[in-house]
C-alpha atoms as a PDB file:
ATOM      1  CA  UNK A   1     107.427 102.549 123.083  1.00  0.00           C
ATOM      2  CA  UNK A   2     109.998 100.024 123.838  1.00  0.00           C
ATOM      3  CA  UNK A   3     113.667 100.444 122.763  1.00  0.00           C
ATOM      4  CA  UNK A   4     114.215  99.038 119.435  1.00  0.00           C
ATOM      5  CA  UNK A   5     110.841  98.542 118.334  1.00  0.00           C
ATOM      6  CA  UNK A   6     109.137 100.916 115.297  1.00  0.00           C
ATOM      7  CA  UNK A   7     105.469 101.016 114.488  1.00  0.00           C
ATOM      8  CA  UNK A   8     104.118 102.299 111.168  1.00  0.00           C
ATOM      9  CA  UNK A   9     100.353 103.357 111.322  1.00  0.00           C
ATOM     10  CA  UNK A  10      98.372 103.067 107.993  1.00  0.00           C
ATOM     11  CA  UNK A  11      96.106 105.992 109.549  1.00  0.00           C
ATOM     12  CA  UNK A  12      95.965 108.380 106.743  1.00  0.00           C
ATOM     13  CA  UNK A  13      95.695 105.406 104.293  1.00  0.00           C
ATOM     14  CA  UNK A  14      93.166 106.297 101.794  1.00  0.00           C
ATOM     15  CA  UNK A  15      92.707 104.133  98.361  1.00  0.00           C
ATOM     16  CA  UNK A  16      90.321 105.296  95.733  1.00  0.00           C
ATOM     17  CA  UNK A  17      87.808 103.186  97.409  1.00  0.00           C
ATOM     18  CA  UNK A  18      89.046 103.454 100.801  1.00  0.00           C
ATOM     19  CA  UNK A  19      89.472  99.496 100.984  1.00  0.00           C
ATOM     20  CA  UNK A  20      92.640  97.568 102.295  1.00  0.00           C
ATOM     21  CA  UNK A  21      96.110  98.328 100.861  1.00  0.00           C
ATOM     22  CA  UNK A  22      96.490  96.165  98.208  1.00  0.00           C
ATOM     23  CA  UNK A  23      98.472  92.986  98.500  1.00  0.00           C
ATOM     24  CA  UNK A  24     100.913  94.111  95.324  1.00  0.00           C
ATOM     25  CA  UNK A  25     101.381  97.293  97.562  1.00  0.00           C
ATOM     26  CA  UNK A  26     102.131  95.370 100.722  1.00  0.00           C
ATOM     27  CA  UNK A  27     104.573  93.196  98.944  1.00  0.00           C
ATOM     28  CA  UNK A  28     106.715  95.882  98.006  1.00  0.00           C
ATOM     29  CA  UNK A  29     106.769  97.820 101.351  1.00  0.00           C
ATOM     30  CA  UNK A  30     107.360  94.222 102.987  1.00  0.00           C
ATOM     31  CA  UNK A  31     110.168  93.812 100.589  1.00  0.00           C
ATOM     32  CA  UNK A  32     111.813  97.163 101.219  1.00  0.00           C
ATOM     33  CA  UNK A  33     111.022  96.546 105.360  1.00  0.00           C
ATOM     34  CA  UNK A  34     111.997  92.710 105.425  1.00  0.00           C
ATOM     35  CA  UNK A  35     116.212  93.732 105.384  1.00  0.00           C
ATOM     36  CA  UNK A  36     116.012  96.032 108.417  1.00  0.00           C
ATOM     37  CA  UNK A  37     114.113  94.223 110.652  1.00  0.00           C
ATOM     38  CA  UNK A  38     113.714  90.308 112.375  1.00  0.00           C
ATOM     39  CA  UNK A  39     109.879  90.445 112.679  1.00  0.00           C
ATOM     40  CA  UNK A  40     107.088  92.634 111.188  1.00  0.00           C
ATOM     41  CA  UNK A  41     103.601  91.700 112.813  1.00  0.00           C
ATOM     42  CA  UNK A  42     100.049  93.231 110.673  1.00  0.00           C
ATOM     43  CA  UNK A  43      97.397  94.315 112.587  1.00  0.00           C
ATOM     44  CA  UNK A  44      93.990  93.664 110.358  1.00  0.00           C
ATOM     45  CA  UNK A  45      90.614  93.874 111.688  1.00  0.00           C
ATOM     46  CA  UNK A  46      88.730  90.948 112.564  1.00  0.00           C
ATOM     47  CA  UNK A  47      88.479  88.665 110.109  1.00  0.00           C
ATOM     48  CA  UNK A  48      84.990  87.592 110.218  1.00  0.00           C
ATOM     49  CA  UNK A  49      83.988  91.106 109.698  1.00  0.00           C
ATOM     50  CA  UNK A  50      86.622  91.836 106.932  1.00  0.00           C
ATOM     51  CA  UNK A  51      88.769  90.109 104.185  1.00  0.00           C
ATOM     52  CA  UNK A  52      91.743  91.793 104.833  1.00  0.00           C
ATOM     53  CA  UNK A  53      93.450  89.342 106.953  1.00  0.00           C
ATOM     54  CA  UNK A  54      92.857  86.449 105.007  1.00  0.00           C
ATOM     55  CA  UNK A  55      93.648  88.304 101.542  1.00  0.00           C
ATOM     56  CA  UNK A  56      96.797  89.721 102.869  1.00  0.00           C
ATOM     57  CA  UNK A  57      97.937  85.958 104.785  1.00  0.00           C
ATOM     58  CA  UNK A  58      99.775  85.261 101.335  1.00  0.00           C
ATOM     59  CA  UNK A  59     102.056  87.934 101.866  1.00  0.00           C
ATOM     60  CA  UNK A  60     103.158  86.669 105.533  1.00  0.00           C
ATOM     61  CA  UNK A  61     104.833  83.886 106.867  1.00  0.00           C
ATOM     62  CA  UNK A  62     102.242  82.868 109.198  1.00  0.00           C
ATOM     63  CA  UNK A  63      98.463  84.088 110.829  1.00  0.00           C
ATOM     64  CA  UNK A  64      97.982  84.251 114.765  1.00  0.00           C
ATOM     65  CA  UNK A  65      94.736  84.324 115.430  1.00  0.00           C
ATOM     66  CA  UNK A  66      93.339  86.357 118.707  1.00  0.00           C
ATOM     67  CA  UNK A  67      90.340  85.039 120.460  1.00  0.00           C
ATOM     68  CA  UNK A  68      88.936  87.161 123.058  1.00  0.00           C
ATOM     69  CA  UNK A  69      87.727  85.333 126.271  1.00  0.00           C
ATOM     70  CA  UNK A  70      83.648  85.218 126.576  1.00  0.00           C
ATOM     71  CA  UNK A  71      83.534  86.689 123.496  1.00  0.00           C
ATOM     72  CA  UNK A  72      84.751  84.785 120.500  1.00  0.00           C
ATOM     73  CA  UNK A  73      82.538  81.653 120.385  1.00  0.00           C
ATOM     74  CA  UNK A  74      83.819  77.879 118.868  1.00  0.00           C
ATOM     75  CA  UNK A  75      81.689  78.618 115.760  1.00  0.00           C
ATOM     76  CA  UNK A  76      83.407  82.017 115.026  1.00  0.00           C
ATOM     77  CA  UNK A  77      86.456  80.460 115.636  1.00  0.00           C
ATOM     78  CA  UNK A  78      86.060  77.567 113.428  1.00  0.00           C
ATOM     79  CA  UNK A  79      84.842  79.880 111.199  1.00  0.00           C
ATOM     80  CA  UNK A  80      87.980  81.647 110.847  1.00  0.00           C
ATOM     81  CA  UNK A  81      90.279  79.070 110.400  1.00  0.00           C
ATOM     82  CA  UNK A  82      88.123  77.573 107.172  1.00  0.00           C
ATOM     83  CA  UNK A  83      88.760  81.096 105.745  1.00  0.00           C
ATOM     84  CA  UNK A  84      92.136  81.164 106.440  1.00  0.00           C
ATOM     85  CA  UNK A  85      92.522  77.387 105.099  1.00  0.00           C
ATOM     86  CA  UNK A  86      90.245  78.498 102.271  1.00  0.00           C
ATOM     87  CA  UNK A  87      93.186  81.151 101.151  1.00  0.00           C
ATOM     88  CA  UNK A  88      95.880  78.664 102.237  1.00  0.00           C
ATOM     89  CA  UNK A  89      97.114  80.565 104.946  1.00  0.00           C
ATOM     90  CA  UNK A  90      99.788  79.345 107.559  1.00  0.00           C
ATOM     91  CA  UNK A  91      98.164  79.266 111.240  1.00  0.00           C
ATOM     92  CA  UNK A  92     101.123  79.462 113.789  1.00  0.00           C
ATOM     93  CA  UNK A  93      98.584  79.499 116.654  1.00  0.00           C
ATOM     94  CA  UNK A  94      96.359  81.751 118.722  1.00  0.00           C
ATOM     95  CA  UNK A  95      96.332  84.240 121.622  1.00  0.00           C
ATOM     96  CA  UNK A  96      93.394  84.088 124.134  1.00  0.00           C
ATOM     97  CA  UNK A  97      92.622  87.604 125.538  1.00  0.00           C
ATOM     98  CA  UNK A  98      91.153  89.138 128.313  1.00  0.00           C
ATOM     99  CA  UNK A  99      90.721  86.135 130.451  1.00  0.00           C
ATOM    100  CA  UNK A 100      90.105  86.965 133.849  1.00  0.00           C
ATOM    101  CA  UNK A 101      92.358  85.957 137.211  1.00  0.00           C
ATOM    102  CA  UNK A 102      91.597  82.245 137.631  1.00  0.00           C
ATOM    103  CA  UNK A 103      89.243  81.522 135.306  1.00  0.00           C
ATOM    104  CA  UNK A 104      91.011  79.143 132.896  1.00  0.00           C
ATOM    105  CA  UNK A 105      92.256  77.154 135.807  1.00  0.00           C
ATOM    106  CA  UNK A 106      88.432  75.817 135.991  1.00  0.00           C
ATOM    107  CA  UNK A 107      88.296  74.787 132.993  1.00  0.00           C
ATOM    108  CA  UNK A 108      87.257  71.399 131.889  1.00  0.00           C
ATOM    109  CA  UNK A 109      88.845  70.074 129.067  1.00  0.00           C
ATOM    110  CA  UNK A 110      85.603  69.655 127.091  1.00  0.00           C
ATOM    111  CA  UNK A 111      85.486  73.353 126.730  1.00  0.00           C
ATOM    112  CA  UNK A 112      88.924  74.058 125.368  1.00  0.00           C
ATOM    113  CA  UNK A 113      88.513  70.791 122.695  1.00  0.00           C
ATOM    114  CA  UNK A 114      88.054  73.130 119.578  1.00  0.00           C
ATOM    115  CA  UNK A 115      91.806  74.473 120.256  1.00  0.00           C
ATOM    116  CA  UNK A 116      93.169  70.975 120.441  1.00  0.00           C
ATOM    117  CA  UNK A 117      91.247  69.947 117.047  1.00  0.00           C
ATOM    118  CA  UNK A 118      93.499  73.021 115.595  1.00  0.00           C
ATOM    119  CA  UNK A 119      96.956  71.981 116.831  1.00  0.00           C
ATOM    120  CA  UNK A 120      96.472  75.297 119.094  1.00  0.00           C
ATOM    121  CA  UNK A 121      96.441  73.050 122.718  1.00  0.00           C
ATOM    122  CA  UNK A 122      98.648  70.427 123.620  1.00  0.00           C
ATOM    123  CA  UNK A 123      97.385  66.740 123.913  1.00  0.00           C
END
């Protein structure tokens, strides 16, 4: 772990229904947490697959979305950002993961377009 940074697992999180931790819920721990520290980051699972992301956006200043290289097609990823816009959510930008050693410098710009349409590459 790196010198002042905490983590704080929901692991043995278990609702009635075993669903996400409610956004009323989140609100207060964020409110008790906000004093004592300059940045929290959430971890939700993807948010194609789940609501929780999405749902929980209200509670957080902004969403940054990570696309993994090869993997996360333009459709998914448009897909994603009308459900965040759909719950009004604040998109500060993306990270692309797992590219491998010189493959984005072959890039040509028609396949990065769908980043520049979302403010997420530079004109």
């Amino acid at each position: 772990m790196l010198p002042g940074v905490d983590v704080m697992t929901m692991n043995n999180w278990k609702s009635p229904s075993d669903q996400m931790i409610a956004p009323e819920v989140l609100q207060v721990v964020l409110a008790e947490l906000s004093p004592h520290y300059d940045l929290i980051i959430l971890d939700t699972p993807p948010l194609l697959a789940f609501p929780d992301a999405a749902v929980l956006s209200h509670e957080t200043d902004g969403v940054v979305l990570v696309v993994k290289w090869g993997v996360t097609t333009q459709e998914n990823l448009k897909g994603a950002m009308r459900q965040l816009e759909a719950y009004d959510a604040r998109t500060l930008g993306a990270v692309l993961t797992q590219v491998p050693a010189g493959s984005a410098s072959g890039l040509s710009g028609a396949a990065l377009q769908v980043y520049r349409h979302y403010g997420l590459l530079a004109s």
